[in-house]
PDB file of N, CA and C in Angstrom:
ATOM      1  N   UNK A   1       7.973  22.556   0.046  1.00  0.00           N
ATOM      2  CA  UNK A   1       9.136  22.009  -0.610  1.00  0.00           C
ATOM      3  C   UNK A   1      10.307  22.120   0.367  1.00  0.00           C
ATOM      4  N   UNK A   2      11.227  21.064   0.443  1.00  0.00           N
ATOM      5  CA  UNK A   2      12.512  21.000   1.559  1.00  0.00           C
ATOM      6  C   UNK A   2      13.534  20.316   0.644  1.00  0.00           C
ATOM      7  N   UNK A   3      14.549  20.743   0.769  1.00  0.00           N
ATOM      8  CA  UNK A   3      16.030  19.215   0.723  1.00  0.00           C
ATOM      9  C   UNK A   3      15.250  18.359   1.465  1.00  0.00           C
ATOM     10  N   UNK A   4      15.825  17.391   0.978  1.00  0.00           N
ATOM     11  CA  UNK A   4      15.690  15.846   1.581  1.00  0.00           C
ATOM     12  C   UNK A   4      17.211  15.586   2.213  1.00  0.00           C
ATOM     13  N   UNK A   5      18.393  16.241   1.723  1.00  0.00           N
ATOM     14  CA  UNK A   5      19.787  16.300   2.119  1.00  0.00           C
ATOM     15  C   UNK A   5      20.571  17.459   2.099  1.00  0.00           C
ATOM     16  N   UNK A   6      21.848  17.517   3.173  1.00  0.00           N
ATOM     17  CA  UNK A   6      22.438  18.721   3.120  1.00  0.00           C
ATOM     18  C   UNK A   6      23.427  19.156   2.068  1.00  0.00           C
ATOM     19  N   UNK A   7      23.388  17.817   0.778  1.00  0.00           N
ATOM     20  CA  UNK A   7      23.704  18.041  -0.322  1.00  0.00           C
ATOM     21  C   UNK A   7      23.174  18.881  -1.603  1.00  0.00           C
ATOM     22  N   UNK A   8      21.633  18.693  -1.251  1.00  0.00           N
ATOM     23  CA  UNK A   8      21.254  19.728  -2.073  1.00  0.00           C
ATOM     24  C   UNK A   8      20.569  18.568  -3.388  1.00  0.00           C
ATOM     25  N   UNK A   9      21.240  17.289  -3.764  1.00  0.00           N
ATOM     26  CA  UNK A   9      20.779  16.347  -4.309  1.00  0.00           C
ATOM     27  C   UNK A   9      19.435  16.032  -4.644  1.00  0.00           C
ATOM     28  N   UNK A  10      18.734  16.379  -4.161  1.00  0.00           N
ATOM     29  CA  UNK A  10      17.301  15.622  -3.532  1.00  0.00           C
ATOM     30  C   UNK A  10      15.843  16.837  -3.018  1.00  0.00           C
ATOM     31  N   UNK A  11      14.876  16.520  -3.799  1.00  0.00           N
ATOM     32  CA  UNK A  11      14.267  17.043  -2.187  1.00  0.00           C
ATOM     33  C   UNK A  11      12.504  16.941  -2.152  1.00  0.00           C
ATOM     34  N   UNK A  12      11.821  17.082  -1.348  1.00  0.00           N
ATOM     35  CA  UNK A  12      10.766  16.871  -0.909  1.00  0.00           C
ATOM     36  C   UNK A  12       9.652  18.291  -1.427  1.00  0.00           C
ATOM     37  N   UNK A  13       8.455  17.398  -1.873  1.00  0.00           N
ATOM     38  CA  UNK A  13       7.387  18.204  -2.754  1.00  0.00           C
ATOM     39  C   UNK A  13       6.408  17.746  -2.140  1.00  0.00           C
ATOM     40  N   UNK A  14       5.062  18.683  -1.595  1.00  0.00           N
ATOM     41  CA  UNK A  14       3.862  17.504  -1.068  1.00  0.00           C
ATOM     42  C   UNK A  14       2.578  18.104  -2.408  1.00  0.00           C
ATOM     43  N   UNK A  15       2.255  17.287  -2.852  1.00  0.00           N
ATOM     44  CA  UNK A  15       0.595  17.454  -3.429  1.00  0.00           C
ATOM     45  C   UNK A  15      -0.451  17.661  -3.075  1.00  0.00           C
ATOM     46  N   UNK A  16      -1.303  18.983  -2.234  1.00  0.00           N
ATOM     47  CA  UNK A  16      -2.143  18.788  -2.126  1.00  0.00           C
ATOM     48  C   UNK A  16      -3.292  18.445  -1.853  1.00  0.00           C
ATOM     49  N   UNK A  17      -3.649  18.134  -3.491  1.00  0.00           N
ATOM     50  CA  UNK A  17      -4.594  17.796  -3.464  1.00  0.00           C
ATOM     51  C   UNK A  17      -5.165  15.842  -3.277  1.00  0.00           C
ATOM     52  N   UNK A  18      -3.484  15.103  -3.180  1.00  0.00           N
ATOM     53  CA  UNK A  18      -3.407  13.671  -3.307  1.00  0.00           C
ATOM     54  C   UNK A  18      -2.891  13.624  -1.751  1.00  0.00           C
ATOM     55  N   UNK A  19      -2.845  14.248  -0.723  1.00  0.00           N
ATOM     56  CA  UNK A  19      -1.870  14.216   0.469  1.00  0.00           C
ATOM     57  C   UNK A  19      -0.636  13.253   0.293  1.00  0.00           C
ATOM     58  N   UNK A  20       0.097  13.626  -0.651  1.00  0.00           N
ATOM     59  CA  UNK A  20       0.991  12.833  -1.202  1.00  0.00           C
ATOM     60  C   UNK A  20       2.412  13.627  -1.495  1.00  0.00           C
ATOM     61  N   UNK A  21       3.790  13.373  -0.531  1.00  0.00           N
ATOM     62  CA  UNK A  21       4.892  13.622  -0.417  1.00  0.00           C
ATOM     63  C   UNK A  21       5.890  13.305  -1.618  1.00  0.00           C
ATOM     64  N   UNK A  22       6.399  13.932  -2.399  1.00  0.00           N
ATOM     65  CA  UNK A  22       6.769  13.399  -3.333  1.00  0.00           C
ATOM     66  C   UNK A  22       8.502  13.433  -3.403  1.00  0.00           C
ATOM     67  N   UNK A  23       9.317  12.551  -3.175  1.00  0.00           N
ATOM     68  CA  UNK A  23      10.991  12.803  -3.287  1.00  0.00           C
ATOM     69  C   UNK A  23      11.241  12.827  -4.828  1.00  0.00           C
ATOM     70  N   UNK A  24      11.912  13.875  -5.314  1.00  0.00           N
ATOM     71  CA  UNK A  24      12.254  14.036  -6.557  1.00  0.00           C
ATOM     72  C   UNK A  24      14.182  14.132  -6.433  1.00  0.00           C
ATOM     73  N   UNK A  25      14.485  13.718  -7.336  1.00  0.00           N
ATOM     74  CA  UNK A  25      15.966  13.868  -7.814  1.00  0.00           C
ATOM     75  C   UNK A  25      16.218  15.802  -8.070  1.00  0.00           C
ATOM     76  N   UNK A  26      17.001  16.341  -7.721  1.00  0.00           N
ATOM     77  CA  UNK A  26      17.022  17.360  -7.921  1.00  0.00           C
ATOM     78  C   UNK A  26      17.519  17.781  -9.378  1.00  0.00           C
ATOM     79  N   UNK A  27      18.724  16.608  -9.820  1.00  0.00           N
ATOM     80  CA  UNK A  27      19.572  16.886 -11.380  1.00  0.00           C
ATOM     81  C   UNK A  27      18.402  16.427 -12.171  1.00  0.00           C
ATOM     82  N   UNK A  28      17.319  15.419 -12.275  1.00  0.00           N
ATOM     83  CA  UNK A  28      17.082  14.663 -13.254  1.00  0.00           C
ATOM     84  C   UNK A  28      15.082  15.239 -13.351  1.00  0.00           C
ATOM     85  N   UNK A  29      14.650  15.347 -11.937  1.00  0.00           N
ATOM     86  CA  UNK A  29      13.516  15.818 -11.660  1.00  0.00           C
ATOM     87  C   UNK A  29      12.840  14.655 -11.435  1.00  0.00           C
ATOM     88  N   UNK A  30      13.254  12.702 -11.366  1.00  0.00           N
ATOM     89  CA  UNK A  30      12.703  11.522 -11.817  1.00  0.00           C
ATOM     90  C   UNK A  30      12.076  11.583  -9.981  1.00  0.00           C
ATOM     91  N   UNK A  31      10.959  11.213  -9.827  1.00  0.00           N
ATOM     92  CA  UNK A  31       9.955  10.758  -8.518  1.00  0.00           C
ATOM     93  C   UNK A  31      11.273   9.550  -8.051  1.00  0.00           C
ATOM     94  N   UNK A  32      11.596  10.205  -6.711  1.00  0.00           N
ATOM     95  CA  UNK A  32      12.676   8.342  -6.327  1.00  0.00           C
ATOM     96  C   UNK A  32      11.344   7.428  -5.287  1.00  0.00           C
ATOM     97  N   UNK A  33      10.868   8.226  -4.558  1.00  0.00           N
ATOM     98  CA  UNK A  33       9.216   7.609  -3.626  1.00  0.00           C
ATOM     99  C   UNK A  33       8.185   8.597  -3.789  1.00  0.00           C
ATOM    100  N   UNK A  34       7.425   7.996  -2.743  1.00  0.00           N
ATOM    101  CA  UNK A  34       6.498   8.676  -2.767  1.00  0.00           C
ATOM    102  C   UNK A  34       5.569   8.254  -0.926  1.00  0.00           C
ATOM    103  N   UNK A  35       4.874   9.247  -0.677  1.00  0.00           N
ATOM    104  CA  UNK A  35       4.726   8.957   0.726  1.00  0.00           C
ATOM    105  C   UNK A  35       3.100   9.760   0.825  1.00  0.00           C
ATOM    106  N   UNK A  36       1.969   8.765   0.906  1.00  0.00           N
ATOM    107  CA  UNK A  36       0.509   9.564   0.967  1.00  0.00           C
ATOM    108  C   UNK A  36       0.371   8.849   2.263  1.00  0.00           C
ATOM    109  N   UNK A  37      -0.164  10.140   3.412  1.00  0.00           N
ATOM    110  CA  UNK A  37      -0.713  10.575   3.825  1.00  0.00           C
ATOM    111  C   UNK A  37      -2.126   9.532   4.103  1.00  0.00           C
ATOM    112  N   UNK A  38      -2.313   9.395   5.315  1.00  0.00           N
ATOM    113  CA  UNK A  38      -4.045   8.445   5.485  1.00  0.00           C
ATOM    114  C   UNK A  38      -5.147   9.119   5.880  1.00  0.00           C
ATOM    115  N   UNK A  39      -5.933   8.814   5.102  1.00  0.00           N
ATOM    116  CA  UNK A  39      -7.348  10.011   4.687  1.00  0.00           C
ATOM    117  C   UNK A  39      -8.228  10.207   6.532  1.00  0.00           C
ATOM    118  N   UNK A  40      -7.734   9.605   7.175  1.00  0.00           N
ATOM    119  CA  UNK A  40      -8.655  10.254   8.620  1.00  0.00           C
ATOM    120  C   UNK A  40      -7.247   9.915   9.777  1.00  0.00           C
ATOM    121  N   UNK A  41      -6.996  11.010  10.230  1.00  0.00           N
ATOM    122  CA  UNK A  41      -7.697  12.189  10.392  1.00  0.00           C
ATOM    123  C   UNK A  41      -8.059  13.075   9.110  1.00  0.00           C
ATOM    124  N   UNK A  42      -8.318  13.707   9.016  1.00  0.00           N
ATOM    125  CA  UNK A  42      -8.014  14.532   7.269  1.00  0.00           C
ATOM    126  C   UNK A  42      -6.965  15.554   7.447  1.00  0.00           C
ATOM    127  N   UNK A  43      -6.272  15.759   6.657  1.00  0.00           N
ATOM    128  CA  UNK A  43      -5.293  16.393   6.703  1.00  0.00           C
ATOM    129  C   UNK A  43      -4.960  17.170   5.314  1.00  0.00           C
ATOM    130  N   UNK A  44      -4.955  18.504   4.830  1.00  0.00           N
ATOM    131  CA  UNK A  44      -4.873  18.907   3.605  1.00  0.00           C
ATOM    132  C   UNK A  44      -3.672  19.341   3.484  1.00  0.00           C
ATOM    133  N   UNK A  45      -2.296  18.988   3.360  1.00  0.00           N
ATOM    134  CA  UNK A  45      -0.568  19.357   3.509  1.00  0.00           C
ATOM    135  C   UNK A  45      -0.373  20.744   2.840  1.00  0.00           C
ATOM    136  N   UNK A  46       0.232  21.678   3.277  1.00  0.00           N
ATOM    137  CA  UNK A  46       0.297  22.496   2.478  1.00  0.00           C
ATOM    138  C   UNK A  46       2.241  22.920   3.098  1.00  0.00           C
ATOM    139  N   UNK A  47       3.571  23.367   2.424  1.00  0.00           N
ATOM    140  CA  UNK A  47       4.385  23.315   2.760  1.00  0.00           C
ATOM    141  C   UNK A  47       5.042  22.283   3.475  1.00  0.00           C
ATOM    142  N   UNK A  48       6.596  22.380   3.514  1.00  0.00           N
ATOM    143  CA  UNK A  48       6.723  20.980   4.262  1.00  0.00           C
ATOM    144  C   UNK A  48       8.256  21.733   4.664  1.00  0.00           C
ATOM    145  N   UNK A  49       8.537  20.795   5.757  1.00  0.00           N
ATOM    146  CA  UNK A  49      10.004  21.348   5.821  1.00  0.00           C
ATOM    147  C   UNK A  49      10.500  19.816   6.424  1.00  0.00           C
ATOM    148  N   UNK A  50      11.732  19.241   6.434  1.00  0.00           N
ATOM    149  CA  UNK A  50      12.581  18.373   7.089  1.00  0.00           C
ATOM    150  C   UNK A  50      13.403  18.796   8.196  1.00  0.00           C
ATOM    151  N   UNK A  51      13.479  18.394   9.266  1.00  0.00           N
ATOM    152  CA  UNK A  51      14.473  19.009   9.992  1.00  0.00           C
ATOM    153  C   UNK A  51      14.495  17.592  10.925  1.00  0.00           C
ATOM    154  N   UNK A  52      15.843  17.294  11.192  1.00  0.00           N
ATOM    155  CA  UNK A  52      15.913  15.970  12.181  1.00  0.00           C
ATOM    156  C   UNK A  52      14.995  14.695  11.915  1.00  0.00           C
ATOM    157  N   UNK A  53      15.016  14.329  10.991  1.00  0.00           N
ATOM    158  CA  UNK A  53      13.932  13.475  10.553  1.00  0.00           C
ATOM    159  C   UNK A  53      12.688  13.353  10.884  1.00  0.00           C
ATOM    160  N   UNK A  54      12.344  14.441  10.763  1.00  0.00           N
ATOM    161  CA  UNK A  54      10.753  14.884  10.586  1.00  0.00           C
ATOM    162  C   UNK A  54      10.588  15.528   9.972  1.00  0.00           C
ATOM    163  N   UNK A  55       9.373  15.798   9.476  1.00  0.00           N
ATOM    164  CA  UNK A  55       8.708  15.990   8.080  1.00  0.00           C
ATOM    165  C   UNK A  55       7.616  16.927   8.701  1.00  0.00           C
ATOM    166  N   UNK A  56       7.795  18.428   9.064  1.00  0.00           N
ATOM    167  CA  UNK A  56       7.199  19.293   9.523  1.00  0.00           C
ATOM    168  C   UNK A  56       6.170  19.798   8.187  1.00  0.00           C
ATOM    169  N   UNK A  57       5.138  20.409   8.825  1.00  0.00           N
ATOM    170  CA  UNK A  57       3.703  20.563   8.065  1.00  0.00           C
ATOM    171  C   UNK A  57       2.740  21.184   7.896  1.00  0.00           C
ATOM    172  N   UNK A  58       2.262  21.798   7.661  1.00  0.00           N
ATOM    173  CA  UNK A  58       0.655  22.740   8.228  1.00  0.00           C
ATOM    174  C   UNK A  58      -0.559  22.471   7.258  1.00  0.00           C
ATOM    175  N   UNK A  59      -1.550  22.438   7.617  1.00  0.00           N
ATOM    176  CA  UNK A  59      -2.771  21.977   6.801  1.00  0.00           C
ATOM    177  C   UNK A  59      -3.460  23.317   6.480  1.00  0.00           C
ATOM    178  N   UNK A  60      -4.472  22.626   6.025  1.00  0.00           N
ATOM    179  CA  UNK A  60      -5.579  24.110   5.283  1.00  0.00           C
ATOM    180  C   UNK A  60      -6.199  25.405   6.518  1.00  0.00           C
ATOM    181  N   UNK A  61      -6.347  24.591   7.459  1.00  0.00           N
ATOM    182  CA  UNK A  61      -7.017  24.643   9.077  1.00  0.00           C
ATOM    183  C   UNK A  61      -5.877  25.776  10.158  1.00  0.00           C
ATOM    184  N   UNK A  62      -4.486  25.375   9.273  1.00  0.00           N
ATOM    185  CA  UNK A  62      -4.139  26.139  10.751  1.00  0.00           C
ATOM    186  C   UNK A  62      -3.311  25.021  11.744  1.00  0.00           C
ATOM    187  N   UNK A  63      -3.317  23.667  11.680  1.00  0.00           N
ATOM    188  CA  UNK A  63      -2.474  23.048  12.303  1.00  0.00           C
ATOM    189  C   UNK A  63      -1.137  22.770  11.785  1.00  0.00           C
ATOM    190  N   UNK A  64      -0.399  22.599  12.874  1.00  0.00           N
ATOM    191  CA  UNK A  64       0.878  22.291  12.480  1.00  0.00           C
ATOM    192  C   UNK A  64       1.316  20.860  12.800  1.00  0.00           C
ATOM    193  N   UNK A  65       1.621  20.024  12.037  1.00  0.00           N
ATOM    194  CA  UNK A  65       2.347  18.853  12.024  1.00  0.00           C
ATOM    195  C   UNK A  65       3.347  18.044  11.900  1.00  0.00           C
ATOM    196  N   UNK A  66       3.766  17.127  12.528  1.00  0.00           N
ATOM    197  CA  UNK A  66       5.264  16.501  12.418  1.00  0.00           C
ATOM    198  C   UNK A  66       4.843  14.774  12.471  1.00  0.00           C
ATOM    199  N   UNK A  67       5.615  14.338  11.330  1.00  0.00           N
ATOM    200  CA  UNK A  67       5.852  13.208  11.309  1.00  0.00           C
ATOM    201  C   UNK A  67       7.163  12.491  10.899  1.00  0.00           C
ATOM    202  N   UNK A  68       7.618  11.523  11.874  1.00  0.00           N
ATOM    203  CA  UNK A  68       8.541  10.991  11.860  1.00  0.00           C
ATOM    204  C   UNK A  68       9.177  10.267  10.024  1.00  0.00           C
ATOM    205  N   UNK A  69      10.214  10.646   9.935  1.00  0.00           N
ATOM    206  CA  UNK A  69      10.337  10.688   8.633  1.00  0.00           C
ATOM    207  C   UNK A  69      12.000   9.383   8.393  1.00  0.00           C
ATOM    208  N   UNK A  70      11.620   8.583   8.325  1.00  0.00           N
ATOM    209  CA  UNK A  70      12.627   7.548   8.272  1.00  0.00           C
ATOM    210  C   UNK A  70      12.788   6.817   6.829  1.00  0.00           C
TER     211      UNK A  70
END
């Protein structure tokens, strides 16, 4: 889980078990997108952080990941 902004407004949830990023409203809790993940390489998301528009990551395995987050 991360802010999505340095407002505090917003912020970023990943699923799992759907490799699926989820932006939620922070006041209302309403899904604003949504961002899955493509099944090969495989990748199982677990934590997430934003920093500089990337979308930092680590899987089930032990890797760490970054993807450009625009």
């Amino acid at each position: 889980m991360t802010w999505a902004d340095s407002s505090k407004t917003s912020f970023w949830n990943v699923d799992s078990n759907l490799n699926t990023f989820y932006h939620y409203d922070a006041t209302t809790g309403v899904i604003l997108e949504a961002v899955t993940l493509r099944e090969e390489p495989h990748t199982v998301c677990h934590g997430a952080k934003l920093i500089d528009g990337y979308m930092y990551f680590c899987d089930d395995v032990g890797w760490l990941c970054r993807v450009k987050w625009a």
